[in-house]
C-alpha atoms as a PDB file:
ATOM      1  CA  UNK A   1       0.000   0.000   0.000  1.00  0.00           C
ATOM      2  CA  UNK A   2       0.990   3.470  -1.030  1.00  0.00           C
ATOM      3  CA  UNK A   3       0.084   6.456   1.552  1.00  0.00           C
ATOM      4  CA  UNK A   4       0.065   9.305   0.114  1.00  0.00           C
ATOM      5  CA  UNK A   5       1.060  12.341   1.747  1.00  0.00           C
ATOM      6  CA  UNK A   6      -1.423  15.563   1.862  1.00  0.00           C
ATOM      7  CA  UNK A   7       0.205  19.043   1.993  1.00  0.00           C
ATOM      8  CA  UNK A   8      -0.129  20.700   5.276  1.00  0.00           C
ATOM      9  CA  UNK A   9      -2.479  23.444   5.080  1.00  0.00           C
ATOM     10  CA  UNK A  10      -1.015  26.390   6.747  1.00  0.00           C
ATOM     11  CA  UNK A  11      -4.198  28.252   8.954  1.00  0.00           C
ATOM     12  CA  UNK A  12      -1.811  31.244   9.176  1.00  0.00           C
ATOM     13  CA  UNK A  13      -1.522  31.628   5.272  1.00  0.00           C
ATOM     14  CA  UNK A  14      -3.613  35.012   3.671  1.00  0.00           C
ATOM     15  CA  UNK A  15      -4.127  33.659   0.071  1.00  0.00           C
ATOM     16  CA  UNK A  16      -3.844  36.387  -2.498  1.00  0.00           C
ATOM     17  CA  UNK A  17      -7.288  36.074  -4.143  1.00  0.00           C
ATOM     18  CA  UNK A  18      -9.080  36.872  -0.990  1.00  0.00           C
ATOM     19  CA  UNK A  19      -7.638  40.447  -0.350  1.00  0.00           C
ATOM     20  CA  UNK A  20      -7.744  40.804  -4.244  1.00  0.00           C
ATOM     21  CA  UNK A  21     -11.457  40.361  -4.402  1.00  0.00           C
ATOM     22  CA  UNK A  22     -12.001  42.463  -1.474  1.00  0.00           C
ATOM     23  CA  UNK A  23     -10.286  44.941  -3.051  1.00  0.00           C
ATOM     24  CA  UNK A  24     -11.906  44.861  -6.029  1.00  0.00           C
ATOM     25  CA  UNK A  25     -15.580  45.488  -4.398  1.00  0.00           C
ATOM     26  CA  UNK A  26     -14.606  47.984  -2.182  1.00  0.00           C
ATOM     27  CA  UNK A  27     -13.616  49.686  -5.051  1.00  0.00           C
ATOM     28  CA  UNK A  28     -16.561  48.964  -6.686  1.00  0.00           C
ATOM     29  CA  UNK A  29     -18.578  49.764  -3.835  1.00  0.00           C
ATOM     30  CA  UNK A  30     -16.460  53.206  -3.436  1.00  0.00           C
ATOM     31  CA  UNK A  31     -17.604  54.226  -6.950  1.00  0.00           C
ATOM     32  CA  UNK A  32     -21.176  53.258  -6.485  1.00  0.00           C
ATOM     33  CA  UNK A  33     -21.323  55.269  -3.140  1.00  0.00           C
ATOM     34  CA  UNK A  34     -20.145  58.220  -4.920  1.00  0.00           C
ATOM     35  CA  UNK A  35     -21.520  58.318  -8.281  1.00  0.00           C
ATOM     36  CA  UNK A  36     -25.148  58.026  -7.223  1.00  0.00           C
ATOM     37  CA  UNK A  37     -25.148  58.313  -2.990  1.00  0.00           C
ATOM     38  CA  UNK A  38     -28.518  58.335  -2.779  1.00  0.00           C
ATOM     39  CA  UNK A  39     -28.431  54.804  -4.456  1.00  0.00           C
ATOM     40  CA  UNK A  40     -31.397  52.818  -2.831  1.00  0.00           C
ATOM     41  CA  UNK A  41     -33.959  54.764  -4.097  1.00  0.00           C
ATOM     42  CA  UNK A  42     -37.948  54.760  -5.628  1.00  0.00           C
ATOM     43  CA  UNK A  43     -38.203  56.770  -8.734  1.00  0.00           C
ATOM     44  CA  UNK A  44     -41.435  57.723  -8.608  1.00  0.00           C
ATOM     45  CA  UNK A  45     -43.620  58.956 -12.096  1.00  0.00           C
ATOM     46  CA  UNK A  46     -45.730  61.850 -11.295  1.00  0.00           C
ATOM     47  CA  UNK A  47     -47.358  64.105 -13.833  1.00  0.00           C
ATOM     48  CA  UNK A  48     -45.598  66.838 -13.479  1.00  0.00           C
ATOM     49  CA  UNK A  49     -41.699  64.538 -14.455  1.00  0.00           C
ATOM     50  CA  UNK A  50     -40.497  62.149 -11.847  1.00  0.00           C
ATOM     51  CA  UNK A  51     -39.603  62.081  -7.859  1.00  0.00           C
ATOM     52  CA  UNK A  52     -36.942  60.116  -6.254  1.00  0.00           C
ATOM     53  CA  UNK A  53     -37.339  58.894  -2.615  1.00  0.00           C
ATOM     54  CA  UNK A  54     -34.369  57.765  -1.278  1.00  0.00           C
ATOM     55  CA  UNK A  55     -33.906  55.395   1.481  1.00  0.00           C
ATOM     56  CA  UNK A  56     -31.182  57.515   3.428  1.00  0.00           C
ATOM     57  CA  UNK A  57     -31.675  60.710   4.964  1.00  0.00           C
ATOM     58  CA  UNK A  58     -29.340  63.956   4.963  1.00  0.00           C
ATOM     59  CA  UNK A  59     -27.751  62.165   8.040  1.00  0.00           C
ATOM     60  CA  UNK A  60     -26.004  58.682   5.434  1.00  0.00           C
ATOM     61  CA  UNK A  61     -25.211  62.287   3.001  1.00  0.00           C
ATOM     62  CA  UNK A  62     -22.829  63.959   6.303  1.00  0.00           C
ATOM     63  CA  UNK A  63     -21.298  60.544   7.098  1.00  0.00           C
ATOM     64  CA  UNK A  64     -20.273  60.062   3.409  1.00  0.00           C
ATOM     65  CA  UNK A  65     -17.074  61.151   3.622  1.00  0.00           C
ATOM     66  CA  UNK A  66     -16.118  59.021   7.187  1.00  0.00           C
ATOM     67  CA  UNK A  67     -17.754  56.078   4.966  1.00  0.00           C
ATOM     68  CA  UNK A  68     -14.958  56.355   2.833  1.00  0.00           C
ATOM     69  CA  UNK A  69     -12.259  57.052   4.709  1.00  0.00           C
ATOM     70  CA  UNK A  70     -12.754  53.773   6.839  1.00  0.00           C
ATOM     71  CA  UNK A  71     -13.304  52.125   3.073  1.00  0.00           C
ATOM     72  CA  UNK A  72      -9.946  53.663   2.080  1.00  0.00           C
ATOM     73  CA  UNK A  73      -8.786  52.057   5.146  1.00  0.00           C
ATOM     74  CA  UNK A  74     -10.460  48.585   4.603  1.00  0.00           C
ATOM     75  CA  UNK A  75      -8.277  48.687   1.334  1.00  0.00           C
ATOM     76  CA  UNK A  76      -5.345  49.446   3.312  1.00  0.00           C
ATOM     77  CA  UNK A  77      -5.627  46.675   5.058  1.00  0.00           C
ATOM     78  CA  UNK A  78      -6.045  43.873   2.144  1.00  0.00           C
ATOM     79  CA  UNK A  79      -2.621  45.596   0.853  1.00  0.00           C
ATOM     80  CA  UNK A  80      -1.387  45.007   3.743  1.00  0.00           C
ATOM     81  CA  UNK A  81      -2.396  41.506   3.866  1.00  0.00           C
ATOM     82  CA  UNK A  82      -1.575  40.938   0.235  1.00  0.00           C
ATOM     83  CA  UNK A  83       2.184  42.178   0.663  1.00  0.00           C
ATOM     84  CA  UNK A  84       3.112  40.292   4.079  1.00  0.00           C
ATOM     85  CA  UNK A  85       1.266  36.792   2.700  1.00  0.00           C
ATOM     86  CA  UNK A  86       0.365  35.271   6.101  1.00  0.00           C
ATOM     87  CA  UNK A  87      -0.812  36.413   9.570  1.00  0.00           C
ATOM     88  CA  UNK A  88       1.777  37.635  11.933  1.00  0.00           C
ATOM     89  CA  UNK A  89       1.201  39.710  15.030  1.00  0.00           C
ATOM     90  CA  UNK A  90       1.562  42.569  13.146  1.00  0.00           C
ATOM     91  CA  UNK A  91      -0.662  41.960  10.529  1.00  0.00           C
ATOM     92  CA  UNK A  92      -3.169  40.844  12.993  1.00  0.00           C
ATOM     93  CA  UNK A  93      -2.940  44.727  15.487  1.00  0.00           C
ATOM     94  CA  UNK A  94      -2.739  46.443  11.967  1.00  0.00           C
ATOM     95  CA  UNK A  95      -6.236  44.292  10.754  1.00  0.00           C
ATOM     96  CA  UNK A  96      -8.092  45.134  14.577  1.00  0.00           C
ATOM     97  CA  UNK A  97      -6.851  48.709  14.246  1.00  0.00           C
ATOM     98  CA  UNK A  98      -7.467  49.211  10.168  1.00  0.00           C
ATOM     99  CA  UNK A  99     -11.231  47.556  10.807  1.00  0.00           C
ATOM    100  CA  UNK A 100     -12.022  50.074  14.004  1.00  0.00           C
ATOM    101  CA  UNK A 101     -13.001  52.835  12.017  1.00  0.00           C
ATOM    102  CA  UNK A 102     -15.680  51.477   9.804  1.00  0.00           C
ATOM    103  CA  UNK A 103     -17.163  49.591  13.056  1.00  0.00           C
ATOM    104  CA  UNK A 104     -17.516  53.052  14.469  1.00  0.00           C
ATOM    105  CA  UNK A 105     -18.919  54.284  11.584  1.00  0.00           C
ATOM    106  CA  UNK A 106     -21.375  51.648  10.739  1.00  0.00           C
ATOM    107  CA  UNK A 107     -22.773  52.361  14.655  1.00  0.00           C
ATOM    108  CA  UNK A 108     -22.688  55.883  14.504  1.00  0.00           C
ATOM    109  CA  UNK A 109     -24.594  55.981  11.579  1.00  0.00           C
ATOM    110  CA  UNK A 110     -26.992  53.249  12.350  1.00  0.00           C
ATOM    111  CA  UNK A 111     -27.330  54.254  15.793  1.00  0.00           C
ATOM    112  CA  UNK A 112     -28.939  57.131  14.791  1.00  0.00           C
ATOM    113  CA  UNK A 113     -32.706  57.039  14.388  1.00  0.00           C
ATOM    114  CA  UNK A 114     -33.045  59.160  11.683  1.00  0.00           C
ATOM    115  CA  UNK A 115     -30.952  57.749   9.156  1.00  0.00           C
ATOM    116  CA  UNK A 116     -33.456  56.221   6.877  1.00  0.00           C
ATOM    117  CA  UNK A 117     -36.370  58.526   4.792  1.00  0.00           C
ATOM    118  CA  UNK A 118     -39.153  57.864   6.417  1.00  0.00           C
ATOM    119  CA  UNK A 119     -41.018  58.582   3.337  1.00  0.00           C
ATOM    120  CA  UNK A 120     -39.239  55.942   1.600  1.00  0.00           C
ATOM    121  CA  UNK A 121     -40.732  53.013   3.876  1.00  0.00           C
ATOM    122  CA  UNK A 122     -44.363  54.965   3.137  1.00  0.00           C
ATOM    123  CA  UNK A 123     -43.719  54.899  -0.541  1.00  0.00           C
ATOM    124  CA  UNK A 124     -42.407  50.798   0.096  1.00  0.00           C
ATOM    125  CA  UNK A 125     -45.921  50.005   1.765  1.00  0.00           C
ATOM    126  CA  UNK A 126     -47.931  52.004  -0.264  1.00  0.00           C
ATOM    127  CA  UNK A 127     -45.952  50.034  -3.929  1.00  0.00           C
ATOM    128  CA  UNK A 128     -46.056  46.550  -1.722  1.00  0.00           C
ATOM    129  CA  UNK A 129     -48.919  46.544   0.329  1.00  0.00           C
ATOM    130  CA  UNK A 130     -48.573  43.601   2.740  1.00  0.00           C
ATOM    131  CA  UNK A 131     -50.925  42.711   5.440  1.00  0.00           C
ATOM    132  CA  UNK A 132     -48.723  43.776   8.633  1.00  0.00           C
ATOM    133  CA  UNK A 133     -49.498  45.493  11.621  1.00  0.00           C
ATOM    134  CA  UNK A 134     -46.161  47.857  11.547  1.00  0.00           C
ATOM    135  CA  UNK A 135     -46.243  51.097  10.164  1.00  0.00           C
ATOM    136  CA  UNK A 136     -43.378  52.632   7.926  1.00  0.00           C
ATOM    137  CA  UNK A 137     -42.113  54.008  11.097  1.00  0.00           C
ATOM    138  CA  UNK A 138     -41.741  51.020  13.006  1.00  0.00           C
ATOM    139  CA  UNK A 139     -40.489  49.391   9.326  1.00  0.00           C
ATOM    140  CA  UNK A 140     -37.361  51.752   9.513  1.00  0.00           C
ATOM    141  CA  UNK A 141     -36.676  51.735  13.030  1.00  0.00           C
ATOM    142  CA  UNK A 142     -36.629  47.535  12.718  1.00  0.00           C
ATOM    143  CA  UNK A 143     -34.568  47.829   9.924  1.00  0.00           C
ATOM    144  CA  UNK A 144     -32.206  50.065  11.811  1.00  0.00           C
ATOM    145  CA  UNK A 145     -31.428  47.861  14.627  1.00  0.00           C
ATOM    146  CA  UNK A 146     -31.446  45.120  12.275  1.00  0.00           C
ATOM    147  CA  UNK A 147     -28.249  46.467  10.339  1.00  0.00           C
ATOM    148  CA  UNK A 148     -26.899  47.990  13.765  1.00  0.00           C
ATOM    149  CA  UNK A 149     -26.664  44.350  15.272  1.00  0.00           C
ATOM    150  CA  UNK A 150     -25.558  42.394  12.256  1.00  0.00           C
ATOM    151  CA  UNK A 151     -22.932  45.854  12.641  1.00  0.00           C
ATOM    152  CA  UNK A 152     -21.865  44.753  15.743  1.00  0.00           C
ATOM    153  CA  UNK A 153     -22.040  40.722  15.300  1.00  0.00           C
ATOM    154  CA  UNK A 154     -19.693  40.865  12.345  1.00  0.00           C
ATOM    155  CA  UNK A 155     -17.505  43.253  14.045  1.00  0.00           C
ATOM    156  CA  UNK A 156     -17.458  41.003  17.464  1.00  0.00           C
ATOM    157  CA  UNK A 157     -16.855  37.712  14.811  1.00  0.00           C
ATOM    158  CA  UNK A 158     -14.311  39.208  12.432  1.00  0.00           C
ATOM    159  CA  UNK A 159     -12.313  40.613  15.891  1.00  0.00           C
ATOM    160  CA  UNK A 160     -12.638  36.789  17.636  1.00  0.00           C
ATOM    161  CA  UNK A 161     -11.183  35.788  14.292  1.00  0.00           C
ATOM    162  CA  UNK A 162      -7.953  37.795  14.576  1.00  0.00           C
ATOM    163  CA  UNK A 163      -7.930  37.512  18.308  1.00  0.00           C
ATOM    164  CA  UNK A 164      -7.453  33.810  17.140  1.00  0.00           C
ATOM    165  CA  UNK A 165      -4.828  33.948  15.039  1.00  0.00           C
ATOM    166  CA  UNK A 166      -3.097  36.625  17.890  1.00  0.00           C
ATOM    167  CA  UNK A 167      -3.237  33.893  20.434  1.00  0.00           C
ATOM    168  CA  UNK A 168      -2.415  31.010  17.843  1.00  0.00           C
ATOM    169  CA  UNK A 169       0.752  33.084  16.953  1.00  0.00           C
ATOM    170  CA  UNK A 170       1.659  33.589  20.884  1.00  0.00           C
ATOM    171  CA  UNK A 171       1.344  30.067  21.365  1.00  0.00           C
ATOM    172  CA  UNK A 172       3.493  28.675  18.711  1.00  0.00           C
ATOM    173  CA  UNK A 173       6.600  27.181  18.961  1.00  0.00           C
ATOM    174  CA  UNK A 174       9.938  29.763  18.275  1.00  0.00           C
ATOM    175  CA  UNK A 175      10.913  29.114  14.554  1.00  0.00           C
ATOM    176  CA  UNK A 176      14.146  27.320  14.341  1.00  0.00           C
ATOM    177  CA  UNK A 177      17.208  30.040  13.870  1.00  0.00           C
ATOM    178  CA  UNK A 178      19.270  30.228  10.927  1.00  0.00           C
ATOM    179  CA  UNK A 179      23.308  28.961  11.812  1.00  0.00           C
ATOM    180  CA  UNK A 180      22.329  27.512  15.207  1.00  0.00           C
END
């Protein structure tokens, strides 16, 4: 009998296609954000030409710029990754400190009641009528705390994550020196 021998999968390895995709849609994303900010939106006809309603109030339109800043620095990060290759403890303080700011962000912005249109959730269940017993205003405030906590439980996973690796790194053996 022959065993055959399976390469070792190293956990601590960043392969290059992931930060390359990411990347890639942030970028994306960026452009999408900026070109047309109020994005999510109902065009309605009226008589008198058309009417957009968008989703977001002024408040998503005085957070745009933070948006991208902690997108810049989501890109940042996925160079980073990219050039070192594999999780060190460097990598990993750089990733919890580079992913801070669009945490923050994402709560301050969400946190705040008023960041959808009201109007927009009106328009939604006045298009869709649907037999429910929550008005537009209790639509946007559920959707609210419904992106605030998947916010914060992607935040708390994605931190556990590199807290992982942190401690995994701590924990291993010293790699053999060089001459010794």
């Amino acid at each position: 009998m022959s065993s055959k021998t399976r390469p070792v999968r190293d956990p601590l390895r960043i392969k290059p296609a992931e930060p390359i995709v990411s990347i890639l849609f942030t970028l994306i994303f960026l452009g999408l954000l900026n070109a047309s900010p109020d994005l999510g939106r109902f065009i309605r006809l009226q008589i008198d030409g058309q009417a957009a309603i968008p989703l977001f109030s002024a408040v998503y339109g005085a957070a745009l710029p933070w948006i991208n800043m902690s997108l810049l620095a989501s890109i940042l990060l996925d160079i980073i990754k990219l050039s070192a290759g594999s999780w060190t403890l460097p990598v990993t303080g750089t990733h919890l400190l580079l992913k801070l700011p669009g945490f923050l962000v994402g709560v301050w912005l969400f946190a705040n009641p008023a960041v959808f249109n009201g109007a927009f959730f009106t328009t939604f269940q006045a298009l869709f009528p649907v037999d429910s017993p929550m008005s537009p205003a209790e639509a946007s405030e559920l959707t609210r705390k419904i992106v605030l906590g998947i916010i914060i439980f992607g935040y708390v996973i994605d931190t556990l994550t590199a807290g992982s690796k942190a401690v995994r790194l701590l924990l291993a053996p010293p790699a053999p020196q060089a001459g010794i």
